[in-house]
C-alpha atoms as a PDB file:
ATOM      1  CA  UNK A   1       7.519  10.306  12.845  1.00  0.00           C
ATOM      2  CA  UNK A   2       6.466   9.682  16.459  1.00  0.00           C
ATOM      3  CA  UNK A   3       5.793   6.743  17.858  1.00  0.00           C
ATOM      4  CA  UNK A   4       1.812   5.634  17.221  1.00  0.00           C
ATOM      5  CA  UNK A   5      -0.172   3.692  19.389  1.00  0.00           C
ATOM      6  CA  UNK A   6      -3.036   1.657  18.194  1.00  0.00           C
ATOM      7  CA  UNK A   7      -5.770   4.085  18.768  1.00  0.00           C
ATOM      8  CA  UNK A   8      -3.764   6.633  16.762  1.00  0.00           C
ATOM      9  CA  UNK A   9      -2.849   4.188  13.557  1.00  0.00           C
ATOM     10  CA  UNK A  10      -3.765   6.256  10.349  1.00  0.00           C
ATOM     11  CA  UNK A  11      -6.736   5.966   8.365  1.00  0.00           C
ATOM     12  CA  UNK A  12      -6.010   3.138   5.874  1.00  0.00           C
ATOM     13  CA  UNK A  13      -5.585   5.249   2.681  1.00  0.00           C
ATOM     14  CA  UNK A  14      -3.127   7.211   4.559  1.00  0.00           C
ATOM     15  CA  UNK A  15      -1.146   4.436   6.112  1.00  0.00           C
ATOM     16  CA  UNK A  16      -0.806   3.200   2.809  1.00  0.00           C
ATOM     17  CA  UNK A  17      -0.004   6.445   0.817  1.00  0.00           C
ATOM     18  CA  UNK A  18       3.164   6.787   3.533  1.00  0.00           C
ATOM     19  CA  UNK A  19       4.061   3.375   3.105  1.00  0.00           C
ATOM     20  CA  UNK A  20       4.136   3.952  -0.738  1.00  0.00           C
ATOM     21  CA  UNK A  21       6.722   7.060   0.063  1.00  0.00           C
ATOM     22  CA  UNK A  22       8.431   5.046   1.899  1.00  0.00           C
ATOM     23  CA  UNK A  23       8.845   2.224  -1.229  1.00  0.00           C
ATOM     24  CA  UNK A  24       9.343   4.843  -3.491  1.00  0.00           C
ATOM     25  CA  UNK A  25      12.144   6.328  -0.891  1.00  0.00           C
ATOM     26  CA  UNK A  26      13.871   2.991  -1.074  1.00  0.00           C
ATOM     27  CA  UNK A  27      17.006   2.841  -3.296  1.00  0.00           C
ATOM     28  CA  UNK A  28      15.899  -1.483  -2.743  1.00  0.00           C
ATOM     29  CA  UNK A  29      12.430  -1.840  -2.825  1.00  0.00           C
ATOM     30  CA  UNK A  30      11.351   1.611  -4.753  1.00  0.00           C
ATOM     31  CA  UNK A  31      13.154   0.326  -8.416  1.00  0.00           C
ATOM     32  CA  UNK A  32      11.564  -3.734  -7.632  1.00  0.00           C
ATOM     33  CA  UNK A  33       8.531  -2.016  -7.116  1.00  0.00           C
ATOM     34  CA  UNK A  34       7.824  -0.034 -10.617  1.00  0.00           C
ATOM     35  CA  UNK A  35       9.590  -2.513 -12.041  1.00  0.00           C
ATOM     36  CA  UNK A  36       6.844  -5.237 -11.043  1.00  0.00           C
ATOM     37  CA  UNK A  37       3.712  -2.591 -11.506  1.00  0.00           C
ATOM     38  CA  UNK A  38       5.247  -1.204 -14.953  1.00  0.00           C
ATOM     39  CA  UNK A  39       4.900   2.209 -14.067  1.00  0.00           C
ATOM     40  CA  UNK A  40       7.781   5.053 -14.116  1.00  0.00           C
ATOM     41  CA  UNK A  41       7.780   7.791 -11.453  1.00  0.00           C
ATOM     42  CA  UNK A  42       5.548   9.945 -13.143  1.00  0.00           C
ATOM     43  CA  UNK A  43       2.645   7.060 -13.485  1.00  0.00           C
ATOM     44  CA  UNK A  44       3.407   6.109  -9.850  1.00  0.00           C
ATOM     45  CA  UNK A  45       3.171  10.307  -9.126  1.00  0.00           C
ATOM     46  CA  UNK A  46      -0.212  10.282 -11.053  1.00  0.00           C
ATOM     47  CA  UNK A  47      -2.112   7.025  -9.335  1.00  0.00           C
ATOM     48  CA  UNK A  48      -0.400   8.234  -5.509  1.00  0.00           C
ATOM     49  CA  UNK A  49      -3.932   8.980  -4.660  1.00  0.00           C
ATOM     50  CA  UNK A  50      -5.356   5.792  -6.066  1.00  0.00           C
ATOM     51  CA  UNK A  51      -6.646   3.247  -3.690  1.00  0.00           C
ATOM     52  CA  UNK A  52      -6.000  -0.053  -6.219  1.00  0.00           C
ATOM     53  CA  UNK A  53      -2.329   1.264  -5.861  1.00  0.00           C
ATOM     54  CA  UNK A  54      -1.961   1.827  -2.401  1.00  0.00           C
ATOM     55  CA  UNK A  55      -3.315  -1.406  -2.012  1.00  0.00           C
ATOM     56  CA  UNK A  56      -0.723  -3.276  -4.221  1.00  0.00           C
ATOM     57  CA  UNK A  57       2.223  -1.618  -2.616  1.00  0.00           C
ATOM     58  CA  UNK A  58       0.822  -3.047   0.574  1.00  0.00           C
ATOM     59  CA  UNK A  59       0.381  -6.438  -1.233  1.00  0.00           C
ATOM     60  CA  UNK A  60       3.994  -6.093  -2.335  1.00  0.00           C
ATOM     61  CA  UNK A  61       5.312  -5.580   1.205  1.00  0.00           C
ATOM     62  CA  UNK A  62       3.181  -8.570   2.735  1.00  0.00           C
ATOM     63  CA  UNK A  63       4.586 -10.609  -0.085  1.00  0.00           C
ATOM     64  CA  UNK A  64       8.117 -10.020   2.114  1.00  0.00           C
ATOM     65  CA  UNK A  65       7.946  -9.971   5.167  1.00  0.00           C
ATOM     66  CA  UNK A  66      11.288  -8.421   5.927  1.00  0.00           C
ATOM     67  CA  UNK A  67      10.273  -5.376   4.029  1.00  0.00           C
ATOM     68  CA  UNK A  68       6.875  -5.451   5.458  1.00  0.00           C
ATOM     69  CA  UNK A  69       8.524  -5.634   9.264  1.00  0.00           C
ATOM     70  CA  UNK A  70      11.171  -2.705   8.009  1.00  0.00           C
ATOM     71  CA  UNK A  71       8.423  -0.329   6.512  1.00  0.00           C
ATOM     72  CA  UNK A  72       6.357  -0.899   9.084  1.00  0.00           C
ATOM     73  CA  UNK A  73       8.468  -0.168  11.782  1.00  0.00           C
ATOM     74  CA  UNK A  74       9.681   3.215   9.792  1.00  0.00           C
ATOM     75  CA  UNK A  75       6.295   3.884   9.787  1.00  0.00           C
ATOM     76  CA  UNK A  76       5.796   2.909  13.600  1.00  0.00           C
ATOM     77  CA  UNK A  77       2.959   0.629  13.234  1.00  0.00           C
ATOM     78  CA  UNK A  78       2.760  -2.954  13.546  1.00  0.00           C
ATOM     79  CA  UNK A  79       3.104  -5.175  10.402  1.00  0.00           C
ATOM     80  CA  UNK A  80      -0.520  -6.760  11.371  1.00  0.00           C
ATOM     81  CA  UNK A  81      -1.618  -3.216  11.001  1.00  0.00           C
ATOM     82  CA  UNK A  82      -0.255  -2.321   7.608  1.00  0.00           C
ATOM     83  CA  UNK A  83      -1.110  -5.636   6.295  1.00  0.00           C
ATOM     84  CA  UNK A  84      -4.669  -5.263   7.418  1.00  0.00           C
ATOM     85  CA  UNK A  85      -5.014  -1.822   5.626  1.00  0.00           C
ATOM     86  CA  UNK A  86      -3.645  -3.575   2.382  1.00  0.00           C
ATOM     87  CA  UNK A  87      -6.786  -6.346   2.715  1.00  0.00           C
ATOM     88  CA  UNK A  88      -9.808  -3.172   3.771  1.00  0.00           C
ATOM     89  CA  UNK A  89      -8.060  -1.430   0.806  1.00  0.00           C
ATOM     90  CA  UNK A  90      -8.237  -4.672  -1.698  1.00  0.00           C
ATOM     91  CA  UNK A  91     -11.591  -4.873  -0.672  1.00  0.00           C
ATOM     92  CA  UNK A  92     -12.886  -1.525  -1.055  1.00  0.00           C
ATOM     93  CA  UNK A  93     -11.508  -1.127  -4.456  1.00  0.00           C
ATOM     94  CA  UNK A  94     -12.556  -4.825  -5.476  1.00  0.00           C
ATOM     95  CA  UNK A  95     -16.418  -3.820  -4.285  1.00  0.00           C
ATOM     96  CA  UNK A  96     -16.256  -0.399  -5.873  1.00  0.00           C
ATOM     97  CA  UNK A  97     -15.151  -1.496  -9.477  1.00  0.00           C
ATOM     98  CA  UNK A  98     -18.158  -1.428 -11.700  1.00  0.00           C
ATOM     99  CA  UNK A  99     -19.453  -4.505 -13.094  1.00  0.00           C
ATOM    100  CA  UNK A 100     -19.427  -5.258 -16.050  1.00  0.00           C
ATOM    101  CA  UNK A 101     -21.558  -6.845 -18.594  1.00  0.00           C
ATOM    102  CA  UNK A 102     -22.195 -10.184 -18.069  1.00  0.00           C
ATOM    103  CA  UNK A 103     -21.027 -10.414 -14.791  1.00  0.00           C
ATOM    104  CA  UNK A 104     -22.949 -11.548 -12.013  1.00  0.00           C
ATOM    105  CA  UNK A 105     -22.616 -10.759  -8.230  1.00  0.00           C
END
């Protein structure tokens, strides 16, 4: 992947969906990650696409830094910019869920 500069950092959803290959890539981080999500390859295959997802595997880096730094810098962006994708994503999804009965806003 070529070097990125800030202007030319991915649109969130696809920062995170190659950070998730990247996780899943990992002989380290890919088996800690389905292990702490429950889901097998297949279920992680299925919800690639789904925005609550790519924003937990960017919650998951941010909870180490080390592996936030490292899949950041495979990715060639700064950590500050994948985390930041991870939070618009976490918000997105957390304003698009339905609400339910008895909720209030």
């Amino acid at each position: 992947m070529q070097k990125t500069s800030p202007s030319t950092v991915p649109p969130d959803d696809i920062l995170a969906l190659l950070a998730l290959a990247e996780v899943a890539a990992d002989a380290e981080l890919g088996p800690r990650f389905l292990d702490l999500t429950g889901l097998d390859a297949a279920g992680l295959r299925a919800r690639a696409a789904d925005p609550a997802l790519l924003a937990e595997v960017i919650a998951f880096l941010s909870a180490h830094e080390a592996s936030l730094i490292r899949i950041a810098a495979a990715l060639k962006v700064s950590p500050a910019a994948l985390a930041a994708a991870g939070k618009t994503l976490a918000q997105a999804n957390h304003t698009a869920r339905p609400q339910s009965h008895g909720e209030s806003r």
